[in-house]
Structures are given as C-alpha cells and as structure tokens.
C-alpha atoms as a PDB file:
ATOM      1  CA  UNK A   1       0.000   0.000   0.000  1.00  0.00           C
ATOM      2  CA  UNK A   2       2.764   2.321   0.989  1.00  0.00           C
ATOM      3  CA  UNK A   3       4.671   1.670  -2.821  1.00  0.00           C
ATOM      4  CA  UNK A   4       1.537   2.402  -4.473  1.00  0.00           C
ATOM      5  CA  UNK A   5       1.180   5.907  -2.843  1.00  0.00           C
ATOM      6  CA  UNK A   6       4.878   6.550  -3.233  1.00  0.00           C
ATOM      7  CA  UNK A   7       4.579   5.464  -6.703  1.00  0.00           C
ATOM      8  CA  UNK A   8       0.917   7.684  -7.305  1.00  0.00           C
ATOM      9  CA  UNK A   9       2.669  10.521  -5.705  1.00  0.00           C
ATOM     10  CA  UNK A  10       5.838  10.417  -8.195  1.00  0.00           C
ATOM     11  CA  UNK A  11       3.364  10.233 -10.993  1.00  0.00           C
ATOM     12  CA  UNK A  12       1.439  13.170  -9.681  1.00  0.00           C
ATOM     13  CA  UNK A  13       4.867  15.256  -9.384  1.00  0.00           C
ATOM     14  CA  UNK A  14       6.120  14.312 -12.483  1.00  0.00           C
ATOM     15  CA  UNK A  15       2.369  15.165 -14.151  1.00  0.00           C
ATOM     16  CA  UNK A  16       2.724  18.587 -12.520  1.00  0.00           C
ATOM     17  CA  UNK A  17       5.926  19.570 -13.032  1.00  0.00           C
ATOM     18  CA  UNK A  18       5.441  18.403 -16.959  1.00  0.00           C
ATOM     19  CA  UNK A  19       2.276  21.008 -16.617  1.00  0.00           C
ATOM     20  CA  UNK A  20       4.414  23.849 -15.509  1.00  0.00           C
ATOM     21  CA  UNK A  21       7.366  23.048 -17.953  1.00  0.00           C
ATOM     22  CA  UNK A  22       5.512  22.548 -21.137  1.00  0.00           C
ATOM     23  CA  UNK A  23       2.124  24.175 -20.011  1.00  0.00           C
ATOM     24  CA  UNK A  24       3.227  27.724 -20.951  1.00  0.00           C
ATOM     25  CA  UNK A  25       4.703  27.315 -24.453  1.00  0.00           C
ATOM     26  CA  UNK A  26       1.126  25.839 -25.214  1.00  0.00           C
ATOM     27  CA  UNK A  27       0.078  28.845 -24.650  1.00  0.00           C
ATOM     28  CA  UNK A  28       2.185  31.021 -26.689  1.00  0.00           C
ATOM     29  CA  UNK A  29       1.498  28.089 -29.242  1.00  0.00           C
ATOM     30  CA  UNK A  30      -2.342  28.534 -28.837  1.00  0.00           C
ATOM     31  CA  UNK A  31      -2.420  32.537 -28.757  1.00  0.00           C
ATOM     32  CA  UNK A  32       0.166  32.504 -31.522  1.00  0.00           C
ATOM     33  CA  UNK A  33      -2.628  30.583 -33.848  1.00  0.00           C
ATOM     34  CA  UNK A  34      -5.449  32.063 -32.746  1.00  0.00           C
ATOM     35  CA  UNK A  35      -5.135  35.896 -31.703  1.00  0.00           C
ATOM     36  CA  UNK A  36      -6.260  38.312 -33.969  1.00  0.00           C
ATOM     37  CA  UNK A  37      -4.406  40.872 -36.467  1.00  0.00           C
ATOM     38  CA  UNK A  38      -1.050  40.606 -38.767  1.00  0.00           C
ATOM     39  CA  UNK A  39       1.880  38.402 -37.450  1.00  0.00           C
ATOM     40  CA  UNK A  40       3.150  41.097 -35.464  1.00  0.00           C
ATOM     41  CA  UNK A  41       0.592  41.485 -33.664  1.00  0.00           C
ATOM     42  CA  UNK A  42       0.076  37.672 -32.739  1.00  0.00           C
ATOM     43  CA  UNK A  43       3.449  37.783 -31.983  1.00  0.00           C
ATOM     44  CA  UNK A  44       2.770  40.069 -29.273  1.00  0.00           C
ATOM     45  CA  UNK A  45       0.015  38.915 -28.315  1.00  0.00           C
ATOM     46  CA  UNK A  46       1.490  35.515 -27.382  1.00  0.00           C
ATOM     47  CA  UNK A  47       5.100  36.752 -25.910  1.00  0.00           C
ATOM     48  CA  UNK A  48       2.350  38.896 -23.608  1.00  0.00           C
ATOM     49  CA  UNK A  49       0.114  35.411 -22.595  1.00  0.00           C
ATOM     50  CA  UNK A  50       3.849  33.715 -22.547  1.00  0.00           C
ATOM     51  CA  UNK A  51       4.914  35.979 -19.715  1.00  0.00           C
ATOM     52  CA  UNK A  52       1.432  35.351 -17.651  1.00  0.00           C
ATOM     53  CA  UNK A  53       1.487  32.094 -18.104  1.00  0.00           C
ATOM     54  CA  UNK A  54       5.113  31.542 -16.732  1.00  0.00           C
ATOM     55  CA  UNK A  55       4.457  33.719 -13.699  1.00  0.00           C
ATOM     56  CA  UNK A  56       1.115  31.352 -13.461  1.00  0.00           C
ATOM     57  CA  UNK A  57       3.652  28.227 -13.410  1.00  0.00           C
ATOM     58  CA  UNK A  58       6.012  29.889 -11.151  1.00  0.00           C
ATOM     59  CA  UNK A  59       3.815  30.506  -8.144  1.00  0.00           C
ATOM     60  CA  UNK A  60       1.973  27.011  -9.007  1.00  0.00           C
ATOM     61  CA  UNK A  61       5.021  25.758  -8.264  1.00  0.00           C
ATOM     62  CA  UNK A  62       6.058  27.359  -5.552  1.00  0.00           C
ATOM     63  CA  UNK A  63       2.393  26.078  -3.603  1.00  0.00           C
ATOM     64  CA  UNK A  64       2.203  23.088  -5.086  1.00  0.00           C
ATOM     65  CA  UNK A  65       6.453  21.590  -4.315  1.00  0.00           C
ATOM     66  CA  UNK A  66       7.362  24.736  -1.847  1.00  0.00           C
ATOM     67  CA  UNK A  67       9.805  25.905  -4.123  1.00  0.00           C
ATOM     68  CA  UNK A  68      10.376  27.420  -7.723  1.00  0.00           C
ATOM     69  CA  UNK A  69      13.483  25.427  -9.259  1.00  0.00           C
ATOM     70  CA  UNK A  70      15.946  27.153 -10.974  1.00  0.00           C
ATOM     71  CA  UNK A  71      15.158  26.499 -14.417  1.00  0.00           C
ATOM     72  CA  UNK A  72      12.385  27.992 -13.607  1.00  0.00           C
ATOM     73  CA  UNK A  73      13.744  30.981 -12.363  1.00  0.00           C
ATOM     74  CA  UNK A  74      15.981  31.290 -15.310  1.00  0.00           C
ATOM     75  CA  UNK A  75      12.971  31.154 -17.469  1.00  0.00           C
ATOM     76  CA  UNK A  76      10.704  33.796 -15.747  1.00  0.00           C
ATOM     77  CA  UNK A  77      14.020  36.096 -15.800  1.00  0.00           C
ATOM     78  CA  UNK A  78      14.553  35.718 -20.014  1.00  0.00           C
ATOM     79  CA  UNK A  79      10.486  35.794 -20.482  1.00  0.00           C
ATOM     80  CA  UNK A  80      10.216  38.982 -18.424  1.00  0.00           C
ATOM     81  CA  UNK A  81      13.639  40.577 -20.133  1.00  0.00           C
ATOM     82  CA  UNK A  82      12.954  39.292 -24.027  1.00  0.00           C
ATOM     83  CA  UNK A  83       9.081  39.047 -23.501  1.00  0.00           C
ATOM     84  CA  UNK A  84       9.342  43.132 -22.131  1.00  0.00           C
ATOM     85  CA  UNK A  85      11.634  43.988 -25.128  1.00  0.00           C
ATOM     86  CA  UNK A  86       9.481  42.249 -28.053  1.00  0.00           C
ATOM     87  CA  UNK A  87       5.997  43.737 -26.416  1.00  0.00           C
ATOM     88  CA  UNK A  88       7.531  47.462 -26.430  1.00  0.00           C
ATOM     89  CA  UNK A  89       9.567  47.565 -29.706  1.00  0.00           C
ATOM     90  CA  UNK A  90       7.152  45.710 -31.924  1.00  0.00           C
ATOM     91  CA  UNK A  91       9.971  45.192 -34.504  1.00  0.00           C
ATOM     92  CA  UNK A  92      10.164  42.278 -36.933  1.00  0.00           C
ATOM     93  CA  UNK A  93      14.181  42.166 -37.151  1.00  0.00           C
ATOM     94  CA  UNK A  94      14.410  42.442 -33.348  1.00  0.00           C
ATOM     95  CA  UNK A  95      11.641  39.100 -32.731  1.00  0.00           C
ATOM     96  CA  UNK A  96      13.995  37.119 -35.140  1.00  0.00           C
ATOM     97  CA  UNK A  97      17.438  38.060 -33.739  1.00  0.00           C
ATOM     98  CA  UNK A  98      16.029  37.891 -30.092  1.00  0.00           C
ATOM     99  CA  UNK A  99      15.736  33.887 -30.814  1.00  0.00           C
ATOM    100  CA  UNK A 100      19.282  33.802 -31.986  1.00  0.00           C
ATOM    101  CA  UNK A 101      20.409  35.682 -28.592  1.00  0.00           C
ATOM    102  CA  UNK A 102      18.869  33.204 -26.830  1.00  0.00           C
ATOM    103  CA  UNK A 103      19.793  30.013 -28.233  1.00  0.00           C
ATOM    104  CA  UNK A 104      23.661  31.586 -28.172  1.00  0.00           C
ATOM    105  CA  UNK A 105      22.840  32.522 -24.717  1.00  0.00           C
ATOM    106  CA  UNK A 106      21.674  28.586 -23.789  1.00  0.00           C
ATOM    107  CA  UNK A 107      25.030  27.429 -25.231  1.00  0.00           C
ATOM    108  CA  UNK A 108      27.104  30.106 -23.936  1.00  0.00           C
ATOM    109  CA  UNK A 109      26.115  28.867 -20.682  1.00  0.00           C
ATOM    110  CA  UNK A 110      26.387  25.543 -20.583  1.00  0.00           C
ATOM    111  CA  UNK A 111      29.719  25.411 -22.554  1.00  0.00           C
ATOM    112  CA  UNK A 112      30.663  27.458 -19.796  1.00  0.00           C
ATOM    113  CA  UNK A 113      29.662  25.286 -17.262  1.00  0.00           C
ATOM    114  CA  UNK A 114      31.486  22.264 -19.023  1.00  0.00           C
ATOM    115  CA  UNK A 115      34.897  24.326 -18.965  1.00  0.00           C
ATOM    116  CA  UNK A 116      34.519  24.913 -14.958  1.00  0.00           C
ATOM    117  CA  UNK A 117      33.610  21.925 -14.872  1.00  0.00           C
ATOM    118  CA  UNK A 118      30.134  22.072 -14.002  1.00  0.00           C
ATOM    119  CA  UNK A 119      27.731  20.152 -15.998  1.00  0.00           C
ATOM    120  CA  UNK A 120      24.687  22.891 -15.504  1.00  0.00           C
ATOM    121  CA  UNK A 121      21.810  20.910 -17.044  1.00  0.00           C
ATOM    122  CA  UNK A 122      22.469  18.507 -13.951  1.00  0.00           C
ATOM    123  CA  UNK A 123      21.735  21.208 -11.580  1.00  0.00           C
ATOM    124  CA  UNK A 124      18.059  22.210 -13.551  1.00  0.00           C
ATOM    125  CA  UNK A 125      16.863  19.031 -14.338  1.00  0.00           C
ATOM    126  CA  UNK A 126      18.618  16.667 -11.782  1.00  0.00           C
ATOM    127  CA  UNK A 127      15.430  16.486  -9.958  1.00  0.00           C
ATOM    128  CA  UNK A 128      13.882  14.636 -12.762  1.00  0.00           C
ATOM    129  CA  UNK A 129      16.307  12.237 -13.454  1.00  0.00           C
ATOM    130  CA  UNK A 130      18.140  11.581  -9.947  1.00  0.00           C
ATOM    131  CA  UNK A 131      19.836   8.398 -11.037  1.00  0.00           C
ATOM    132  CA  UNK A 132      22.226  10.300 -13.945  1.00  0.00           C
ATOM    133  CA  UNK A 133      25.435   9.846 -12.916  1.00  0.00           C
ATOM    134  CA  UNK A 134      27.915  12.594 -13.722  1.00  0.00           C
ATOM    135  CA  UNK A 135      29.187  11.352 -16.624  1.00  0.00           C
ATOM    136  CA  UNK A 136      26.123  11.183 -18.288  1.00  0.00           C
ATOM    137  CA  UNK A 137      25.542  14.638 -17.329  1.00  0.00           C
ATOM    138  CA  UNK A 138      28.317  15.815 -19.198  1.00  0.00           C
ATOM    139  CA  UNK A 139      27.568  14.219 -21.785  1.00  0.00           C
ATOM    140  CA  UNK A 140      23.573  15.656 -22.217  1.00  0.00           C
ATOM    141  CA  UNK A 141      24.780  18.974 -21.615  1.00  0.00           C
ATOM    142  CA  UNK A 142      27.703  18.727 -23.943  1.00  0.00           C
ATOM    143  CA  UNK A 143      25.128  17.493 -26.579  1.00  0.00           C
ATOM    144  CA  UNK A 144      22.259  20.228 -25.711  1.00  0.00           C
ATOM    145  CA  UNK A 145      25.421  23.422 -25.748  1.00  0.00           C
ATOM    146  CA  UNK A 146      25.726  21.715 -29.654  1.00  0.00           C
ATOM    147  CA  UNK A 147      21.929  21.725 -30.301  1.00  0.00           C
ATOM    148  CA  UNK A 148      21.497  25.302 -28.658  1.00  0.00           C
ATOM    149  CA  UNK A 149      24.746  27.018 -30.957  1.00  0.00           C
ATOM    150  CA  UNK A 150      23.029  24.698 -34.162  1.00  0.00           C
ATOM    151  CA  UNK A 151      19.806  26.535 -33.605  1.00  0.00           C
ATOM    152  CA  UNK A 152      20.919  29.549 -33.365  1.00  0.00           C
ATOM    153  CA  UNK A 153      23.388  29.388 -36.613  1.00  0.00           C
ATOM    154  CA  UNK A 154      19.968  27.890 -37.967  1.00  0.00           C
ATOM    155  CA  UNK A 155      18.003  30.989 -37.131  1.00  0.00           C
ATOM    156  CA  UNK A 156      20.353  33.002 -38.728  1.00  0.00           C
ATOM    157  CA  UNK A 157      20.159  31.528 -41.762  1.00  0.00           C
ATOM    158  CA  UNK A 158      16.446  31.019 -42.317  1.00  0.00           C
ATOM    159  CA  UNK A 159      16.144  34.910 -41.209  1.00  0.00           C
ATOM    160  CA  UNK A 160      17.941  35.862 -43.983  1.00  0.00           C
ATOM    161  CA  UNK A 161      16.484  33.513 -46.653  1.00  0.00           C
ATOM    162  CA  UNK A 162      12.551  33.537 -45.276  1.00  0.00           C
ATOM    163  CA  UNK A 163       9.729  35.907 -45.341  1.00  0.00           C
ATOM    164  CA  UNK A 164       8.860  36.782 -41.789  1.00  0.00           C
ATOM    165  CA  UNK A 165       5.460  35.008 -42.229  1.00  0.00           C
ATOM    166  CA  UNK A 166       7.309  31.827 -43.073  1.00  0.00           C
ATOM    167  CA  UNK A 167       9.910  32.560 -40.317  1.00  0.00           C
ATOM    168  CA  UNK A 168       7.004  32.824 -38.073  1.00  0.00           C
ATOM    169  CA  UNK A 169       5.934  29.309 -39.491  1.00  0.00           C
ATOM    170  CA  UNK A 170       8.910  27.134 -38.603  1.00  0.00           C
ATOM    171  CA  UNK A 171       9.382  28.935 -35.339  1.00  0.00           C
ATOM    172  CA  UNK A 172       6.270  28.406 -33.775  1.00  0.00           C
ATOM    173  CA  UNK A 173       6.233  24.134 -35.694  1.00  0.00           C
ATOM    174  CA  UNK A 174       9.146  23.567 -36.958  1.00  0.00           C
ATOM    175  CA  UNK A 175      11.550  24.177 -33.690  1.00  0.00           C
ATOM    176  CA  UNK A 176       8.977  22.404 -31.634  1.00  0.00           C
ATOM    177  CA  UNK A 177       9.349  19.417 -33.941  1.00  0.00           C
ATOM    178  CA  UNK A 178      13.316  19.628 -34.076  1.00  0.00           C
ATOM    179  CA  UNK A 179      13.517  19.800 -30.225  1.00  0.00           C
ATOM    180  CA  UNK A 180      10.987  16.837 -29.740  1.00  0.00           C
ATOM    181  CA  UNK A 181      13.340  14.635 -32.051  1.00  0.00           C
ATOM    182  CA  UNK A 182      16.356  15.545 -30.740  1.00  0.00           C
ATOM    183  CA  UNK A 183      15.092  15.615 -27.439  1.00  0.00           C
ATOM    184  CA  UNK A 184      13.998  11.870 -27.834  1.00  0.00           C
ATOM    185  CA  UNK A 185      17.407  11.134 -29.525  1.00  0.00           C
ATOM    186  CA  UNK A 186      19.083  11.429 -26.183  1.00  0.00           C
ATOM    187  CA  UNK A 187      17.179   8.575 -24.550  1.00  0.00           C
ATOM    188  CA  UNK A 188      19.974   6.098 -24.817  1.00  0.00           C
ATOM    189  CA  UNK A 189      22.194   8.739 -22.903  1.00  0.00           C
ATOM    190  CA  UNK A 190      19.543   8.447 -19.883  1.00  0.00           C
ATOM    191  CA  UNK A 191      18.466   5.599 -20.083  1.00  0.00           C
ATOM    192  CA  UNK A 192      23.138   4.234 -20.394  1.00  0.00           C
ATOM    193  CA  UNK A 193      23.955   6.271 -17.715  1.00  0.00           C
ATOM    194  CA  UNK A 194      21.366   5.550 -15.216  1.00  0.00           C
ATOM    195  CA  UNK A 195      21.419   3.316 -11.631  1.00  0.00           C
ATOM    196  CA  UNK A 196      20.885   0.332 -13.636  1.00  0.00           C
ATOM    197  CA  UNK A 197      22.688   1.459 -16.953  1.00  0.00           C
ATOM    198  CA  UNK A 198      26.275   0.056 -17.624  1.00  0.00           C
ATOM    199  CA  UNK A 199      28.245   3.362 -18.362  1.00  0.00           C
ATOM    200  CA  UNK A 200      31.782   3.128 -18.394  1.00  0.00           C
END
C-alpha cells in the first residue's frame, strides 16, 4: 500500500511539473494561432500570454512543491527581459534576432559550465532524473550546448532567406518538432547512464 502511494505521488509530481514546464509554451502556441491581427501582432500577443502564463507556473510551483526550481527561475528572468523587449519595440528584425540571442545565450552557458567543470543541465533538471550519474551529465549537456549554438546558426540563416510570415511558421512548428526529435534522440544517454545502466 505504501509503494503504491509513493509510486501515485511520483506520478502526480512528475504530471505537474510536466504542466508547468511545457504548459506555458502551449500557450504562446495557442495565442500565436489564434489571436487576432497581422503576425506582429500575434506575436505580441502571445510573448504577452507567454509571460502570464510563466508567472502562473512559477507561483503554481512554488504552492504546489514549496519551491520554484531554478530552471524555472531562469525562465521567468529571459520571459520577463525578451518578452518586455518584443511587447515594447514591436519590430520584426528584433523578434527574429532575439531567438538567436537566446539560443547563443543557452550554449554560452552551458559550454561554460562544461569548462569549470560544471555540468549545468544537472543542476536544472537533476530532480527529474536523480539516477544520472555525472558522466552522463556531461555528456547531455555537452550534446544540448551543440543543439542550442546549431539553432541559433539555424536561425540566422532562415532569417535571412525567409519571409517573416514563413519565419514565423517554422518557429512556432518547426523548432517544436526539431527539439521533440532531438530531445527523444538522447534517450539512450539516460536511459546508459542511469542506476541500472552500464556506463563506463
């Protein structure tokens, strides 16, 4: 009886915290699609339900686990900063070179972490998967710090060759679609380097 409420309650947690990580970019997602006017406009209309909806997760969290985890935090404090910026300059340049910022700014910091040594994905996500050891660590965030500097060389290139409405198009599906795969391409990484994996 005990398991199965220690089991229930890791599927809860896991269900919730899954809410509050993905829960907001469905948002921007659904706004993005469905708010009125030019792309622009939806544009700002979903960095602007974005922001809301991250706060929302934030203080979810913080009643629901007692505490807002630092991916979290990190999150709130680009959304608020970027999210500010694209509401009050309404530019079309500055929404597609804000994405490259911050996909340099994801690998920036956690190449930076791997040269001091510090595997930073570890300390944002090691709550999730508690049986990594560190190798593996290094490993995922080696392998994200690639994905993060590929994006943004990516962005760069389909800004200059795109129309913004088609820019607009593979941002909002086509990113979400990349991440997903390469996302589940990691897999054997957790699944090698975990308690019962056989990492050497």
């Amino acid at each position: 009886m005990a398991e199965d409420k220690t089991a229930a309650s890791k599927s809860g947690g896991s269900g919730l915290r899954m809410a509050l990580d993905f829960g907001p970019l469905l948002v921007f997602f659904a706004v993005n699609s469905l708010a009125p006017g030019d792309d622009v406009n939806q544009a700002v209309w979903a960095t602007a339900a974005f922001m809301i909806a991250t706060a929302i997760a934030m203080v979810v969290s913080k009643v629901k686990t007692g505490r807002i985890g630092p991916m979290q935090w990190f999150t709130g404090i680009v959304v608020a900063v970027f999210g500010g910026m694209t509401i009050y300059l309404r530019d079309e340049s500055f929404f597609q070179i804000k994405t490259t910022i911050i996909y340099a700014m994801f690998a920036a910091i956690l190449f930076f972490g791997l040269l001091t040594g510090r595997p930073l994905l570890k300390l944002v996500m090691e709550s999730g998967f508690p049986e990594m050891d560190d190798h593996g660590w290094k490993k995922l965030t080696r392998n994200w710090a690639f994905f993060f500097l590929a994006m943004a060389i990516l962005n760069e290139g389909l800004r200059a060759y795109l129309t913004f409405d088609q820019w607009v198009a593979f941002k909002v599906w086509g990113v979400l679609v990349i991440s997903m795969i390469f996302a589940a391409s990691q897999a054997p990484i957790l699944m090698k380097h975990g308690k019962d994996g056989s990492a050497d």
